[in-house]
PDB file of N, CA and C in Angstrom:
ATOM      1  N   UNK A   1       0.856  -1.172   0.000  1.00  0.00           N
ATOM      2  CA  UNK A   1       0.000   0.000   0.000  1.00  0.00           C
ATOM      3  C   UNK A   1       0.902   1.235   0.000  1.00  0.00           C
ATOM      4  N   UNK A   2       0.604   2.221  -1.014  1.00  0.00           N
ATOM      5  CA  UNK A   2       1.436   3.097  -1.576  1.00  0.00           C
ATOM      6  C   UNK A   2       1.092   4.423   0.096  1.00  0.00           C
ATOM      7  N   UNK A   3       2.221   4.876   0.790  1.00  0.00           N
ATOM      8  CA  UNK A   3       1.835   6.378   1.800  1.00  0.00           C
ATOM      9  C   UNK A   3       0.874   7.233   1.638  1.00  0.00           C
ATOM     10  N   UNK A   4       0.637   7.586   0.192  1.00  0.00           N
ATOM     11  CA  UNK A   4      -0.427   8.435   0.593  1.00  0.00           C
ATOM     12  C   UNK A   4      -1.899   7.583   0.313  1.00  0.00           C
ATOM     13  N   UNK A   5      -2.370   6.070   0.236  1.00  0.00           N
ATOM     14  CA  UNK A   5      -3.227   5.634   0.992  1.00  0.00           C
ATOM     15  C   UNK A   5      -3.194   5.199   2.602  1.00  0.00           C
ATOM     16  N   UNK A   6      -2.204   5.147   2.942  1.00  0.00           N
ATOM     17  CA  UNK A   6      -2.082   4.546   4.316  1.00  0.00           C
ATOM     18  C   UNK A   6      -2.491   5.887   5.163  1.00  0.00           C
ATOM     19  N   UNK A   7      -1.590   7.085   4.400  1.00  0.00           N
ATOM     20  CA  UNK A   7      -2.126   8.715   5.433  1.00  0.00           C
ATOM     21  C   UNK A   7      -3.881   8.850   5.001  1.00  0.00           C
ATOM     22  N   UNK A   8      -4.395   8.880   3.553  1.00  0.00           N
ATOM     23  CA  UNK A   8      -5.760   8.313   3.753  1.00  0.00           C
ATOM     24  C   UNK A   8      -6.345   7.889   4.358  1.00  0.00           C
ATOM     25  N   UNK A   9      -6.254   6.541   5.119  1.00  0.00           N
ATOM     26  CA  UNK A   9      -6.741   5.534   5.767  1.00  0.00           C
ATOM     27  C   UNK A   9      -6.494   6.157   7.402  1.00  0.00           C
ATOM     28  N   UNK A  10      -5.163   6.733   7.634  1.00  0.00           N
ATOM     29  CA  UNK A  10      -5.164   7.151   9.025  1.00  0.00           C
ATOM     30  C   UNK A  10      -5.747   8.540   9.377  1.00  0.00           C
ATOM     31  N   UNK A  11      -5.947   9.584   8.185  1.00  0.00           N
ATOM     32  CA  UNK A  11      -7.080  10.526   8.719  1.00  0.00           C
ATOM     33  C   UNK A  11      -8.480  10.309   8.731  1.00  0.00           C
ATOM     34  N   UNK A  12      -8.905   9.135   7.862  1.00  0.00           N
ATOM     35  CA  UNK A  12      -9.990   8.632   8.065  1.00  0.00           C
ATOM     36  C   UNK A  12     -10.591   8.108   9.408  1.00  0.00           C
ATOM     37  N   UNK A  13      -9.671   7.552   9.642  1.00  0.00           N
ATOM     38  CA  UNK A  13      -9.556   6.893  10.925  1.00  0.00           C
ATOM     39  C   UNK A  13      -9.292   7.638  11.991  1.00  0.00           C
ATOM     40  N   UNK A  14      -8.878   8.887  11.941  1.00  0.00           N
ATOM     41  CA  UNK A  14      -8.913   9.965  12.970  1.00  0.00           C
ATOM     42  C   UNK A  14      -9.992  10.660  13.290  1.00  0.00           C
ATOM     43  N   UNK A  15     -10.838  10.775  11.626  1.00  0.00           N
ATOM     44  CA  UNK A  15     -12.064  11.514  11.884  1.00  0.00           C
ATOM     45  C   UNK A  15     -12.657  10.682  12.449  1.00  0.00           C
ATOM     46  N   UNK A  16     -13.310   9.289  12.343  1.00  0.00           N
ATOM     47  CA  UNK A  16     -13.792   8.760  12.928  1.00  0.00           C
ATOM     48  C   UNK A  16     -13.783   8.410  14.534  1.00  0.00           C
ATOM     49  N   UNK A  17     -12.324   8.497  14.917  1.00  0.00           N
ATOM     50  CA  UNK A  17     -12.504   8.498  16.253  1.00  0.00           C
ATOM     51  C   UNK A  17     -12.736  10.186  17.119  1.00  0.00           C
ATOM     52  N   UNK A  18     -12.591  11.569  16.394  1.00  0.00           N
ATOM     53  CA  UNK A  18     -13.029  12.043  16.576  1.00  0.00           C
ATOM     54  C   UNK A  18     -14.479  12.189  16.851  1.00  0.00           C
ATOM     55  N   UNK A  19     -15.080  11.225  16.166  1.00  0.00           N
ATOM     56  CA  UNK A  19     -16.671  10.929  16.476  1.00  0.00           C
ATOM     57  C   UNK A  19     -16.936  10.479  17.392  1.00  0.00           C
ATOM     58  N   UNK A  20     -15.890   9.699  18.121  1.00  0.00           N
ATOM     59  CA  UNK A  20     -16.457   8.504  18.848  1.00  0.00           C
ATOM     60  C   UNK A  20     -16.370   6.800  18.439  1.00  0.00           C
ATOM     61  N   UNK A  21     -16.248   6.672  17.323  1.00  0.00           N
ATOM     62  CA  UNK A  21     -16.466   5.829  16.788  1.00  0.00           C
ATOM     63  C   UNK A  21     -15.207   4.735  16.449  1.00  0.00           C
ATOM     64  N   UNK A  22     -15.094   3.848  16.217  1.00  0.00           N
ATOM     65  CA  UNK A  22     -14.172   2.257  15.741  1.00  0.00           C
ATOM     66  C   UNK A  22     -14.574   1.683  15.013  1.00  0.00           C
ATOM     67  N   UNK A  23     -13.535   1.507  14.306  1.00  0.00           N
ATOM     68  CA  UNK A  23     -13.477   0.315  13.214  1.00  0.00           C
ATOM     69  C   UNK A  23     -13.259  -0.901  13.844  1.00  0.00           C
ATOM     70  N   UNK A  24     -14.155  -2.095  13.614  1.00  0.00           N
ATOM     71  CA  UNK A  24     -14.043  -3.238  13.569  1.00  0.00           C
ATOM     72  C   UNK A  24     -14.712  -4.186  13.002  1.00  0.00           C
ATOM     73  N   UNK A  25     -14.449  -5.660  12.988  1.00  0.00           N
ATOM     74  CA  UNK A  25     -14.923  -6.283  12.596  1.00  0.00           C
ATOM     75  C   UNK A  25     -15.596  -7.446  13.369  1.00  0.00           C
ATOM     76  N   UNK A  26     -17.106  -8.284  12.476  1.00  0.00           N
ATOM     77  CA  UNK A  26     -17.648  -9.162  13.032  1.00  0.00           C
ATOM     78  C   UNK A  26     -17.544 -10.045  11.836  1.00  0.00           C
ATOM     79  N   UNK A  27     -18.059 -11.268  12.621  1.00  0.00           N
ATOM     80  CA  UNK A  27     -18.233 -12.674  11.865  1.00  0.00           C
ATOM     81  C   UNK A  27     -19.851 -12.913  11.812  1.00  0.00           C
ATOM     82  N   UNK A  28     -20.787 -13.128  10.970  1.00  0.00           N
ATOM     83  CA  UNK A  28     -22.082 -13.681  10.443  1.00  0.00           C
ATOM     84  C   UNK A  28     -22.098 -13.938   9.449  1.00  0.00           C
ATOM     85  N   UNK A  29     -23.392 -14.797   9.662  1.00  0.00           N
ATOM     86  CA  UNK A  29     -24.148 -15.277   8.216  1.00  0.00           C
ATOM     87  C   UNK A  29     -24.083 -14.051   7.326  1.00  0.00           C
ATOM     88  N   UNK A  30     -24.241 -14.863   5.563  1.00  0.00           N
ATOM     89  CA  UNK A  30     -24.287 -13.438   4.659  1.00  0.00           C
ATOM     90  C   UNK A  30     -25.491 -13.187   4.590  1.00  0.00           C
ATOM     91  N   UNK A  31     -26.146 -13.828   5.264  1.00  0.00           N
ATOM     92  CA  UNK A  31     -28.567 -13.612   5.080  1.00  0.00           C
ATOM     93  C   UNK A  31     -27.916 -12.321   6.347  1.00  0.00           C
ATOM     94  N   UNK A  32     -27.589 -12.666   7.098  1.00  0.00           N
ATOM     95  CA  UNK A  32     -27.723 -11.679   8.179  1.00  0.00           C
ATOM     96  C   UNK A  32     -27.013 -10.078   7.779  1.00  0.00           C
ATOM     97  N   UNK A  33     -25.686 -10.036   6.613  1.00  0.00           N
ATOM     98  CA  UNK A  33     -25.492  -8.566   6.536  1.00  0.00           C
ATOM     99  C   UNK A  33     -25.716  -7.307   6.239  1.00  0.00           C
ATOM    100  N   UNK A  34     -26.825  -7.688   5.557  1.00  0.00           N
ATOM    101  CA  UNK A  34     -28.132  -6.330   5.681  1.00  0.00           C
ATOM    102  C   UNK A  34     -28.398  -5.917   7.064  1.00  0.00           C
ATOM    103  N   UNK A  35     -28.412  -7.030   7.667  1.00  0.00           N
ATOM    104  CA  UNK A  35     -29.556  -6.164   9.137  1.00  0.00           C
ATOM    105  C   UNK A  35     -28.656  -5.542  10.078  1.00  0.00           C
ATOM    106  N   UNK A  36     -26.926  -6.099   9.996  1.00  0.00           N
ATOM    107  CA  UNK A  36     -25.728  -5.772  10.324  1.00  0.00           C
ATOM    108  C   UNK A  36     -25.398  -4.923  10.512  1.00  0.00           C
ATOM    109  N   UNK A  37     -25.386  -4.277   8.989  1.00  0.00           N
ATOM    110  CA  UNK A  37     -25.240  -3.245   8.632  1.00  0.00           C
ATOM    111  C   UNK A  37     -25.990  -2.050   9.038  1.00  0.00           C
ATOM    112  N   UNK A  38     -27.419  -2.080   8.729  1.00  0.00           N
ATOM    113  CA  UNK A  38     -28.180  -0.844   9.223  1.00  0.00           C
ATOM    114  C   UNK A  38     -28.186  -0.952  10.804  1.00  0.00           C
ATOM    115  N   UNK A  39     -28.262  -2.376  11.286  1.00  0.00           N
ATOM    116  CA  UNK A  39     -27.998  -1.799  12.968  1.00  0.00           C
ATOM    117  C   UNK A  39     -26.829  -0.871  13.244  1.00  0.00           C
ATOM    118  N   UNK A  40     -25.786  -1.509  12.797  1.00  0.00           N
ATOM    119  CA  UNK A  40     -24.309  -0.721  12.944  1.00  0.00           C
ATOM    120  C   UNK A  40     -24.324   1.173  12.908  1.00  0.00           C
ATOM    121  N   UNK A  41     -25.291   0.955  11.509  1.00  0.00           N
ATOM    122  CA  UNK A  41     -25.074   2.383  10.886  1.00  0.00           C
ATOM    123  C   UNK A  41     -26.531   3.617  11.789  1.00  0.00           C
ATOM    124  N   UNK A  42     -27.574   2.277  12.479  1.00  0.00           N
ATOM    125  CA  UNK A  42     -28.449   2.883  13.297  1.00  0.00           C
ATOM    126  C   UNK A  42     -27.511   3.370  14.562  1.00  0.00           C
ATOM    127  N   UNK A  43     -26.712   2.575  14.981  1.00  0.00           N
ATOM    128  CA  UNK A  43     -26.363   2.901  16.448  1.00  0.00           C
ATOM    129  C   UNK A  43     -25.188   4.489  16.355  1.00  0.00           C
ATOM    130  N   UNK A  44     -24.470   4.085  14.671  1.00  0.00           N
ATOM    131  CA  UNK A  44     -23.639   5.467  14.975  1.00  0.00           C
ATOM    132  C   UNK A  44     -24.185   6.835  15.482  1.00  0.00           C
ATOM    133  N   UNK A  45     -25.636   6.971  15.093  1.00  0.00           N
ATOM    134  CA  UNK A  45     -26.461   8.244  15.312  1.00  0.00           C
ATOM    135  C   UNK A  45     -26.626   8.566  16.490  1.00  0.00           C
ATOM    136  N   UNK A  46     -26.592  10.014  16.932  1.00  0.00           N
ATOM    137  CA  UNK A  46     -26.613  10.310  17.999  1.00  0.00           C
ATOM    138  C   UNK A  46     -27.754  10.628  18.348  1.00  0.00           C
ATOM    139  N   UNK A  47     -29.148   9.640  18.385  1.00  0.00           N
ATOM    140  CA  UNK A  47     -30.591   9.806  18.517  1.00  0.00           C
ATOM    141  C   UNK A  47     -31.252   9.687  19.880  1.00  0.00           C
ATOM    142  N   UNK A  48     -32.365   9.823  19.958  1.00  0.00           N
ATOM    143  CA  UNK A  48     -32.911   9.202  21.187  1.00  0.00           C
ATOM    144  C   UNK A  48     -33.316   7.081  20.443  1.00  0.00           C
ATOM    145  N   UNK A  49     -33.665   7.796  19.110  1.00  0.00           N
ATOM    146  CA  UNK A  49     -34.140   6.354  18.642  1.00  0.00           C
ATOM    147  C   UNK A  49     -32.550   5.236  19.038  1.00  0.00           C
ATOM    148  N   UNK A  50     -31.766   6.068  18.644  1.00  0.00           N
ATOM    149  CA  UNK A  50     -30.259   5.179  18.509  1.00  0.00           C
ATOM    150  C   UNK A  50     -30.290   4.832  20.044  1.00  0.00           C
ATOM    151  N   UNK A  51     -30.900   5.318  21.215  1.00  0.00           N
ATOM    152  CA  UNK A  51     -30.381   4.900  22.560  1.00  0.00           C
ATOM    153  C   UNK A  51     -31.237   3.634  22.999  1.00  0.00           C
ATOM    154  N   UNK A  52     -32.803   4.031  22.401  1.00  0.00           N
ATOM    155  CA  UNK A  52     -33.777   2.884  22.541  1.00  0.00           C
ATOM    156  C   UNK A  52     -32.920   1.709  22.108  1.00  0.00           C
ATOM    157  N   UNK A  53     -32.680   1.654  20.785  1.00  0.00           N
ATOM    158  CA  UNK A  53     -32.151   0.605  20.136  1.00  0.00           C
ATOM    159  C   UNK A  53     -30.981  -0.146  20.704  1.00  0.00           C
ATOM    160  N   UNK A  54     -30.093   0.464  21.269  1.00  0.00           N
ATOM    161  CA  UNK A  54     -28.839   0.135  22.138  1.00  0.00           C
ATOM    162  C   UNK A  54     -29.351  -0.096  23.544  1.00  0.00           C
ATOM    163  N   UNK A  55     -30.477   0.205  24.149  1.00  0.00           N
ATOM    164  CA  UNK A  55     -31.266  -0.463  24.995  1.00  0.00           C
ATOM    165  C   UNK A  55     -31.434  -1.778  25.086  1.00  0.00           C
ATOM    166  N   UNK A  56     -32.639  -2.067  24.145  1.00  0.00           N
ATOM    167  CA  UNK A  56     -33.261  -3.344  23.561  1.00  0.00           C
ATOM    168  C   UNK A  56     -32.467  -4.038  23.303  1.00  0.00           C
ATOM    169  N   UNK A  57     -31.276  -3.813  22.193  1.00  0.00           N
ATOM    170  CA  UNK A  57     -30.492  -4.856  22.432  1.00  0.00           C
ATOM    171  C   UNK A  57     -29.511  -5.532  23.167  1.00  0.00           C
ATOM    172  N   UNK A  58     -29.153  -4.357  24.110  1.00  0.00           N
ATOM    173  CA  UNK A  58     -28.460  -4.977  25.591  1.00  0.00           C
ATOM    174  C   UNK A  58     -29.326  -6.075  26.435  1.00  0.00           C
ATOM    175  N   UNK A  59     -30.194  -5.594  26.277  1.00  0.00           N
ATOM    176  CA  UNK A  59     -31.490  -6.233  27.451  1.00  0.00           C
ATOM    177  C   UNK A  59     -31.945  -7.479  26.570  1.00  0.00           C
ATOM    178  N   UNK A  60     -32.101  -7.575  25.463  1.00  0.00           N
ATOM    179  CA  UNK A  60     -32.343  -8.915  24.571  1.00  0.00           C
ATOM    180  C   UNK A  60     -31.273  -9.600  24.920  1.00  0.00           C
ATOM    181  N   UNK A  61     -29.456  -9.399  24.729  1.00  0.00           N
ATOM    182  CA  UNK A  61     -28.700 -10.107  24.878  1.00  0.00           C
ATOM    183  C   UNK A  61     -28.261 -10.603  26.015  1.00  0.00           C
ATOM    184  N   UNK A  62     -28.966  -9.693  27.310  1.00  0.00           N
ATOM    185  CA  UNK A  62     -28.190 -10.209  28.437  1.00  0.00           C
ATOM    186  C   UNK A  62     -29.499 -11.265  29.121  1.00  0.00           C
ATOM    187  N   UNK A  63     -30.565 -11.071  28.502  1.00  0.00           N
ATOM    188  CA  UNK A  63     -31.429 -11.916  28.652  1.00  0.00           C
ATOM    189  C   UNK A  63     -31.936 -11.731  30.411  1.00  0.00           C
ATOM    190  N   UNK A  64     -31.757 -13.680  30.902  1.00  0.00           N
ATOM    191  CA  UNK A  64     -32.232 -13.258  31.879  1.00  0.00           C
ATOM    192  C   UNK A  64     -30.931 -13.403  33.619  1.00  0.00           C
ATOM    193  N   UNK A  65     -29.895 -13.058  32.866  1.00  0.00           N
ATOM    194  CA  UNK A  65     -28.754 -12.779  33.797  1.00  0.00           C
ATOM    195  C   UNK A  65     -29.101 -11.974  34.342  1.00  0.00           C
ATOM    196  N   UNK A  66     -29.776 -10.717  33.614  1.00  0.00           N
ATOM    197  CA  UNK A  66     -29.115  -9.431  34.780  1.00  0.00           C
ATOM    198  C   UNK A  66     -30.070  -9.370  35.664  1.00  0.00           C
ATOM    199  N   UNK A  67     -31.130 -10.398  35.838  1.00  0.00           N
ATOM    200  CA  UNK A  67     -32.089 -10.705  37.074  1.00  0.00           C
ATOM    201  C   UNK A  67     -31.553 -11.374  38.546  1.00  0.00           C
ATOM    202  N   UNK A  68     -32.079 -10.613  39.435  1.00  0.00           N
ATOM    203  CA  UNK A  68     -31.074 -11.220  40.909  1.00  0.00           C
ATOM    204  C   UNK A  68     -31.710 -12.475  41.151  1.00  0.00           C
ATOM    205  N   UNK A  69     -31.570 -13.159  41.978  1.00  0.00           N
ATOM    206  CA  UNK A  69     -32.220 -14.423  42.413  1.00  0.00           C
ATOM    207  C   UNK A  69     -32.421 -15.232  41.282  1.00  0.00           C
ATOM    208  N   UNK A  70     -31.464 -15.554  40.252  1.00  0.00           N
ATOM    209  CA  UNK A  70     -31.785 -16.466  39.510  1.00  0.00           C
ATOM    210  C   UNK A  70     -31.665 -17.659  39.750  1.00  0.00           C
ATOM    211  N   UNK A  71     -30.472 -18.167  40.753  1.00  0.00           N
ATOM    212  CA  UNK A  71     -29.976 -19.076  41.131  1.00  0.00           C
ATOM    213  C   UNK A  71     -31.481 -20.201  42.162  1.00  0.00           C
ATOM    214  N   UNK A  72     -31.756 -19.039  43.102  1.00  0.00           N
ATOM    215  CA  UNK A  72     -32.680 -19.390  44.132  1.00  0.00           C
ATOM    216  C   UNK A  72     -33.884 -19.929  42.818  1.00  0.00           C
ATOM    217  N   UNK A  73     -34.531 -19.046  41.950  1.00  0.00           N
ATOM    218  CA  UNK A  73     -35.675 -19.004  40.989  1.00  0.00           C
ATOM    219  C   UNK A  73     -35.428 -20.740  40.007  1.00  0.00           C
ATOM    220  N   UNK A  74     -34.272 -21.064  39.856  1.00  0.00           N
ATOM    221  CA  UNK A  74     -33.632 -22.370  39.203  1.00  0.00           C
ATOM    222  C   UNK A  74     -34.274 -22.874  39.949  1.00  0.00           C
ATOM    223  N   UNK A  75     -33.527 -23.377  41.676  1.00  0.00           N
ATOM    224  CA  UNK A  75     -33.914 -24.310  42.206  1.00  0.00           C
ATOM    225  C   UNK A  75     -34.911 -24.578  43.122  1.00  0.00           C
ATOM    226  N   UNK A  76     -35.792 -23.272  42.758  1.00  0.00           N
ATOM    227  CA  UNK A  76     -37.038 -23.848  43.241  1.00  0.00           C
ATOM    228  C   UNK A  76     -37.487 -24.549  42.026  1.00  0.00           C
ATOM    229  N   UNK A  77     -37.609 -24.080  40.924  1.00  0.00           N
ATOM    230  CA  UNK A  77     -38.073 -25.080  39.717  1.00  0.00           C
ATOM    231  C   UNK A  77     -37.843 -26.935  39.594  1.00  0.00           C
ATOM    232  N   UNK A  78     -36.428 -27.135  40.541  1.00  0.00           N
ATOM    233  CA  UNK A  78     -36.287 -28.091  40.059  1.00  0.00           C
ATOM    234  C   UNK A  78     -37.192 -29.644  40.714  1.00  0.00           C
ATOM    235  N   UNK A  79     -37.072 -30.656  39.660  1.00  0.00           N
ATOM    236  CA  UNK A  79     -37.670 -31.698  39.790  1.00  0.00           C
ATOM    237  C   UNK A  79     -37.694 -32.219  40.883  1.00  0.00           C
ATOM    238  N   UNK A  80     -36.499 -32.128  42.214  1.00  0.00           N
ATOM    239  CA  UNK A  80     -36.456 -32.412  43.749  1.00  0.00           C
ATOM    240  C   UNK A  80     -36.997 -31.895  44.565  1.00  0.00           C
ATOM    241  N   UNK A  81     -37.933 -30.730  44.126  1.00  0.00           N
ATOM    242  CA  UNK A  81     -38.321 -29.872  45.308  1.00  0.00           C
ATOM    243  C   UNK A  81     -39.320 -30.740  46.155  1.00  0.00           C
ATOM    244  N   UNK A  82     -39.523 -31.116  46.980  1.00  0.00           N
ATOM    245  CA  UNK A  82     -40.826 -31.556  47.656  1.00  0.00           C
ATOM    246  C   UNK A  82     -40.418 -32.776  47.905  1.00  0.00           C
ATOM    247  N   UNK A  83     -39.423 -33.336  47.443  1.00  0.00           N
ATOM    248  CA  UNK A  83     -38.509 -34.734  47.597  1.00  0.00           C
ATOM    249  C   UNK A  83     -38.076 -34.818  48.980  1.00  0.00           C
ATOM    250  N   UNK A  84     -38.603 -36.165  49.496  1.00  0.00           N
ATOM    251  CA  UNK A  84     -38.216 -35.924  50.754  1.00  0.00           C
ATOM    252  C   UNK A  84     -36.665 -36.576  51.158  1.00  0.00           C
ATOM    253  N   UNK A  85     -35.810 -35.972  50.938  1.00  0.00           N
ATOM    254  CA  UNK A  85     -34.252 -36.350  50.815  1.00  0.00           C
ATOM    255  C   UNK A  85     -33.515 -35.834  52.086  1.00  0.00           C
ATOM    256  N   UNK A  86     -32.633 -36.875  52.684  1.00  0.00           N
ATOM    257  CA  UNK A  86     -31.809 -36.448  53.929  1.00  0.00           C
ATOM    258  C   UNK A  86     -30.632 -36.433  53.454  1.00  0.00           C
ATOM    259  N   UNK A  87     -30.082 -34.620  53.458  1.00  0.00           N
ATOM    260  CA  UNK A  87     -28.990 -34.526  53.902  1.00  0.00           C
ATOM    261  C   UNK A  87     -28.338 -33.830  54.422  1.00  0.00           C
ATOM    262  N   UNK A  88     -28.559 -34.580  55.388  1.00  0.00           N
ATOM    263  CA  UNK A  88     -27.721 -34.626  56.711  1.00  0.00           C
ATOM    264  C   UNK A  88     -26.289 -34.875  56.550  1.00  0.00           C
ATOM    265  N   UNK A  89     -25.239 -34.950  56.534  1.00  0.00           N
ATOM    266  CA  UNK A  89     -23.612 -35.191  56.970  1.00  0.00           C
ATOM    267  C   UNK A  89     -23.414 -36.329  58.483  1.00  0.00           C
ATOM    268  N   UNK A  90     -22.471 -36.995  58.002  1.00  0.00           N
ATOM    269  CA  UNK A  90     -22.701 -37.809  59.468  1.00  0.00           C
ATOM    270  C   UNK A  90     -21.620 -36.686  59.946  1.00  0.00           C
ATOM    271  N   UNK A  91     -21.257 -36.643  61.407  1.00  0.00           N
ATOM    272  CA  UNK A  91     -20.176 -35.950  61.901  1.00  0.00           C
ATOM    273  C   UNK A  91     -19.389 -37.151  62.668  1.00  0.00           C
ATOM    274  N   UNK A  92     -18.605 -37.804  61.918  1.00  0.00           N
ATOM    275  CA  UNK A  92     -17.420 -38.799  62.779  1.00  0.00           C
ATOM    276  C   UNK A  92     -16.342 -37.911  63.030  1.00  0.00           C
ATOM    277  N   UNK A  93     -15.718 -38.617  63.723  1.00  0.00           N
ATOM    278  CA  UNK A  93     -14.069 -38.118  64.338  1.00  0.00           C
ATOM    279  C   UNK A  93     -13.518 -38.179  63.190  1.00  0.00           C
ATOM    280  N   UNK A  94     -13.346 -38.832  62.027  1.00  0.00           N
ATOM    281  CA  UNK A  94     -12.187 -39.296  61.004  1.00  0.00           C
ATOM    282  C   UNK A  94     -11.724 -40.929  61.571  1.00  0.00           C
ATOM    283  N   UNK A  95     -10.197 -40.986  61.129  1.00  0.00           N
ATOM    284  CA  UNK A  95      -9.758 -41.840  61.662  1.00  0.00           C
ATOM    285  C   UNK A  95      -8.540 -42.153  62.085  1.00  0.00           C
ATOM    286  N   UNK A  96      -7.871 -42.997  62.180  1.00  0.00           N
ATOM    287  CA  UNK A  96      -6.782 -42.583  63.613  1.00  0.00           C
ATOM    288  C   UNK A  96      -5.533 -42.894  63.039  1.00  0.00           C
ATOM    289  N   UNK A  97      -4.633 -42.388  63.250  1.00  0.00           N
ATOM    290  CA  UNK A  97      -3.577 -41.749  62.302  1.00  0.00           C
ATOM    291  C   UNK A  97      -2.384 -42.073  63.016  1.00  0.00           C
ATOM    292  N   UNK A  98      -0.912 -42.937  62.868  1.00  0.00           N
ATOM    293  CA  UNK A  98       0.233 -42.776  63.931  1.00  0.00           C
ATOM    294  C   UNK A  98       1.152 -41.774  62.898  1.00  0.00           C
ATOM    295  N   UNK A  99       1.358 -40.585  63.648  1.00  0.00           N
ATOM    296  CA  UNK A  99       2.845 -39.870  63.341  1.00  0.00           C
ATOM    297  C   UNK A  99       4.165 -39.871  63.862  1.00  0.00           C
TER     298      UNK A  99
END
């Protein structure tokens, strides 16, 4: 690549982070790079719509992690609940050891 594309490429790349903004890259399906794309190019905007959208999709992706008591909410679900199961631990001494 001949210098004066590379100084191209690095004021480009300056304006852009003057924006705020990065270059990078993802991996998808090619059905999926239409929708890729306009999400990408939705979120650069500095909207209220662009914040909804960066909302929704935080909260779609983090699903249902960012809920407290998930752990407790599991195991009440599970198939043992109401099972009448002992456990108890015995408490022995161990056993007897010469040093």
């Amino acid at each position: 690549m001949g210098s004066s594309q590379r100084r191209a490429i690095q004021n480009y790349r300056s304006r852009l982070s003057e924006k705020g903004l990065v270059r990078f890259e993802v991996l998808g399906r090619d059905s999926d790079r239409d929708l890729i794309r306009s999400l990408a190019k939705r979120l650069t905007e500095d909207t209220p719509e662009a914040s909804r959208l960066r909302t929704a999709v935080s909260k779609s992706m983090a699903g249902d992690e960012s809920r407290k008591g998930g752990i407790l909410a599991a195991l009440r679900r599970s198939p043992l609940v109401g099972a009448d199961l002992d456990l108890t631990r015995s408490h022995d001494a161990g056993r007897d050891t010469d040093i």
